[in-house]
Protein backbone atom coordinates (compact mmCIF):
# COMPACT_ATOMS: atom_id res chain seq x y z
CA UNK A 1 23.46 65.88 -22.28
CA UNK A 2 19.76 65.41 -22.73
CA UNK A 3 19.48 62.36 -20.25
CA UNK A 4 22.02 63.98 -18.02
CA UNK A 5 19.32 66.37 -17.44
CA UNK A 6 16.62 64.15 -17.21
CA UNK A 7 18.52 60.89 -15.27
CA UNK A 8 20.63 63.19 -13.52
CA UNK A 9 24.11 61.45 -12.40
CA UNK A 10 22.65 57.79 -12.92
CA UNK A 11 23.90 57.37 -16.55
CA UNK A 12 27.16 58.44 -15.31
CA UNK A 13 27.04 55.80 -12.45
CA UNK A 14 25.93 53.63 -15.19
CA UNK A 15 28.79 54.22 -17.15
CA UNK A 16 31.77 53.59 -14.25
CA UNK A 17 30.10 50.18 -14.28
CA UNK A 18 30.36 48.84 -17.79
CA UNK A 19 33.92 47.96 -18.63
CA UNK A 20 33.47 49.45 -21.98
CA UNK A 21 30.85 51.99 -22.11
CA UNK A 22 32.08 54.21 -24.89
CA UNK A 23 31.97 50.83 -27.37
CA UNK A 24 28.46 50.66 -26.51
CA UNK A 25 25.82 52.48 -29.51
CA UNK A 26 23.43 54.68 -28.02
CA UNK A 27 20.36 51.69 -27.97
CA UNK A 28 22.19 49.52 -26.07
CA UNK A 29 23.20 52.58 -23.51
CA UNK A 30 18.77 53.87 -23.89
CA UNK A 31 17.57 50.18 -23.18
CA UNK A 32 20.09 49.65 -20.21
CA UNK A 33 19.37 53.40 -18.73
CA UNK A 34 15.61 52.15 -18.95
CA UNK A 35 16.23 49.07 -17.17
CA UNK A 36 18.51 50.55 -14.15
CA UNK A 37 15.99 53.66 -14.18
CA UNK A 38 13.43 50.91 -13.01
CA UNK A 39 15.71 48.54 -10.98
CA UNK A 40 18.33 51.08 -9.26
CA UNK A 41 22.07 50.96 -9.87
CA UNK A 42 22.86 49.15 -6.84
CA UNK A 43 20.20 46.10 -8.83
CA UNK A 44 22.81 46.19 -11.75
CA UNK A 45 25.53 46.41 -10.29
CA UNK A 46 24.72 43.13 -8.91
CA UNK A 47 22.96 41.79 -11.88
CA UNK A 48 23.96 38.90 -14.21
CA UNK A 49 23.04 41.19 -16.95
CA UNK A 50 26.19 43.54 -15.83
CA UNK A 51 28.48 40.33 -15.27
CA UNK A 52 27.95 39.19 -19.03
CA UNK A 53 28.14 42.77 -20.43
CA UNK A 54 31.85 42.81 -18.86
CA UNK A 55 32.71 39.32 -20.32
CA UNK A 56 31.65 39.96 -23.83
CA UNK A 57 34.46 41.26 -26.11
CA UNK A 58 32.84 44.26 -27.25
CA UNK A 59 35.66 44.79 -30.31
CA UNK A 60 34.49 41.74 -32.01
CA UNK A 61 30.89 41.11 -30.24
CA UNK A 62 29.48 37.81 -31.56
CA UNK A 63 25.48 38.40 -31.94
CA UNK A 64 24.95 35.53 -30.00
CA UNK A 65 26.91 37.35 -26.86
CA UNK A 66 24.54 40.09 -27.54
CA UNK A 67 21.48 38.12 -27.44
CA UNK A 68 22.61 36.58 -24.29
CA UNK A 69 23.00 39.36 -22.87
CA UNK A 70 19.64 40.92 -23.87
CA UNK A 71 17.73 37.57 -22.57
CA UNK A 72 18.65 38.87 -18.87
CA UNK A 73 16.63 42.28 -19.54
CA UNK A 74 13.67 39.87 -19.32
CA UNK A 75 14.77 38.43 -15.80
CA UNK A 76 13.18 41.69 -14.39
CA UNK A 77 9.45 41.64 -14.80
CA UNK A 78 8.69 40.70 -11.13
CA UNK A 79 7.38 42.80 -7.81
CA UNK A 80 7.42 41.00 -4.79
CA UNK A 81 7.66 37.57 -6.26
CA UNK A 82 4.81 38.32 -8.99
CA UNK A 83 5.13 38.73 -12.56
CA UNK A 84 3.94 41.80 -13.58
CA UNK A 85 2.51 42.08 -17.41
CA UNK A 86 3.54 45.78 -17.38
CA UNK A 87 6.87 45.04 -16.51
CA UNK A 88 6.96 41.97 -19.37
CA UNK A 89 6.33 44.48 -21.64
CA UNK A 90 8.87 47.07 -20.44
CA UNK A 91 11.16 44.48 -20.66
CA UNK A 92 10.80 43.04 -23.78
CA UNK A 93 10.77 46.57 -25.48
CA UNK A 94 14.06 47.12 -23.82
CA UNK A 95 14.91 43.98 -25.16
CA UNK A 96 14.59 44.76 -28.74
CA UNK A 97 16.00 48.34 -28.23
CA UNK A 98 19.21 46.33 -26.96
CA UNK A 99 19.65 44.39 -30.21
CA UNK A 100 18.84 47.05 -32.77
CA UNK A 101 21.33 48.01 -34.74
């Protein structure tokens, strides 16, 4: 309810994209709200990120899916064709929140 409030419908739109959102712990859902926050849904609902997310088999998730996965958070550090340090950063912390446990 808390990031309703804050992210108003976007978590929801969030959710109707991810084939299995509910499986999903609450890091994984924080590090890709912070990502789309930045990007826009219509970003990742194109992304490869999304794609993979929707392949894995998130009963039995191997952590090697998950680390793929996670490796595509750092695909968006760039604005207008330049890597931006800020963004490195933003994405590696999501990153790490994506893998924690």
């Amino acid at each position: 309810e808390r990031l309703q409030k804050h992210f108003g419908k976007m978590p929801s739109d969030i959710r109707k994209l991810i084939s299995f959102p509910n499986l999903l712990d609450e890091n994984k859902m924080c590090a890709i709200l912070s990502l789309v926050y930045n990007i826009g849904v219509e970003a990742f609902r194109k992304s490869t990120l999304r794609r993979k997310l929707n392949k894995c088999s998130p009963l039995i998730p191997s952590s090697r899916q998950w680390i793929d996965i996670s490796n595509e958070f750092l695909k968006w550090d760039y604005d207008n064709g330049e890597q931006v340090a800020g963004l490195t950063r933003r994405r590696k912390l999501e990153k790490d929140l994506f893998l924690t446990a």
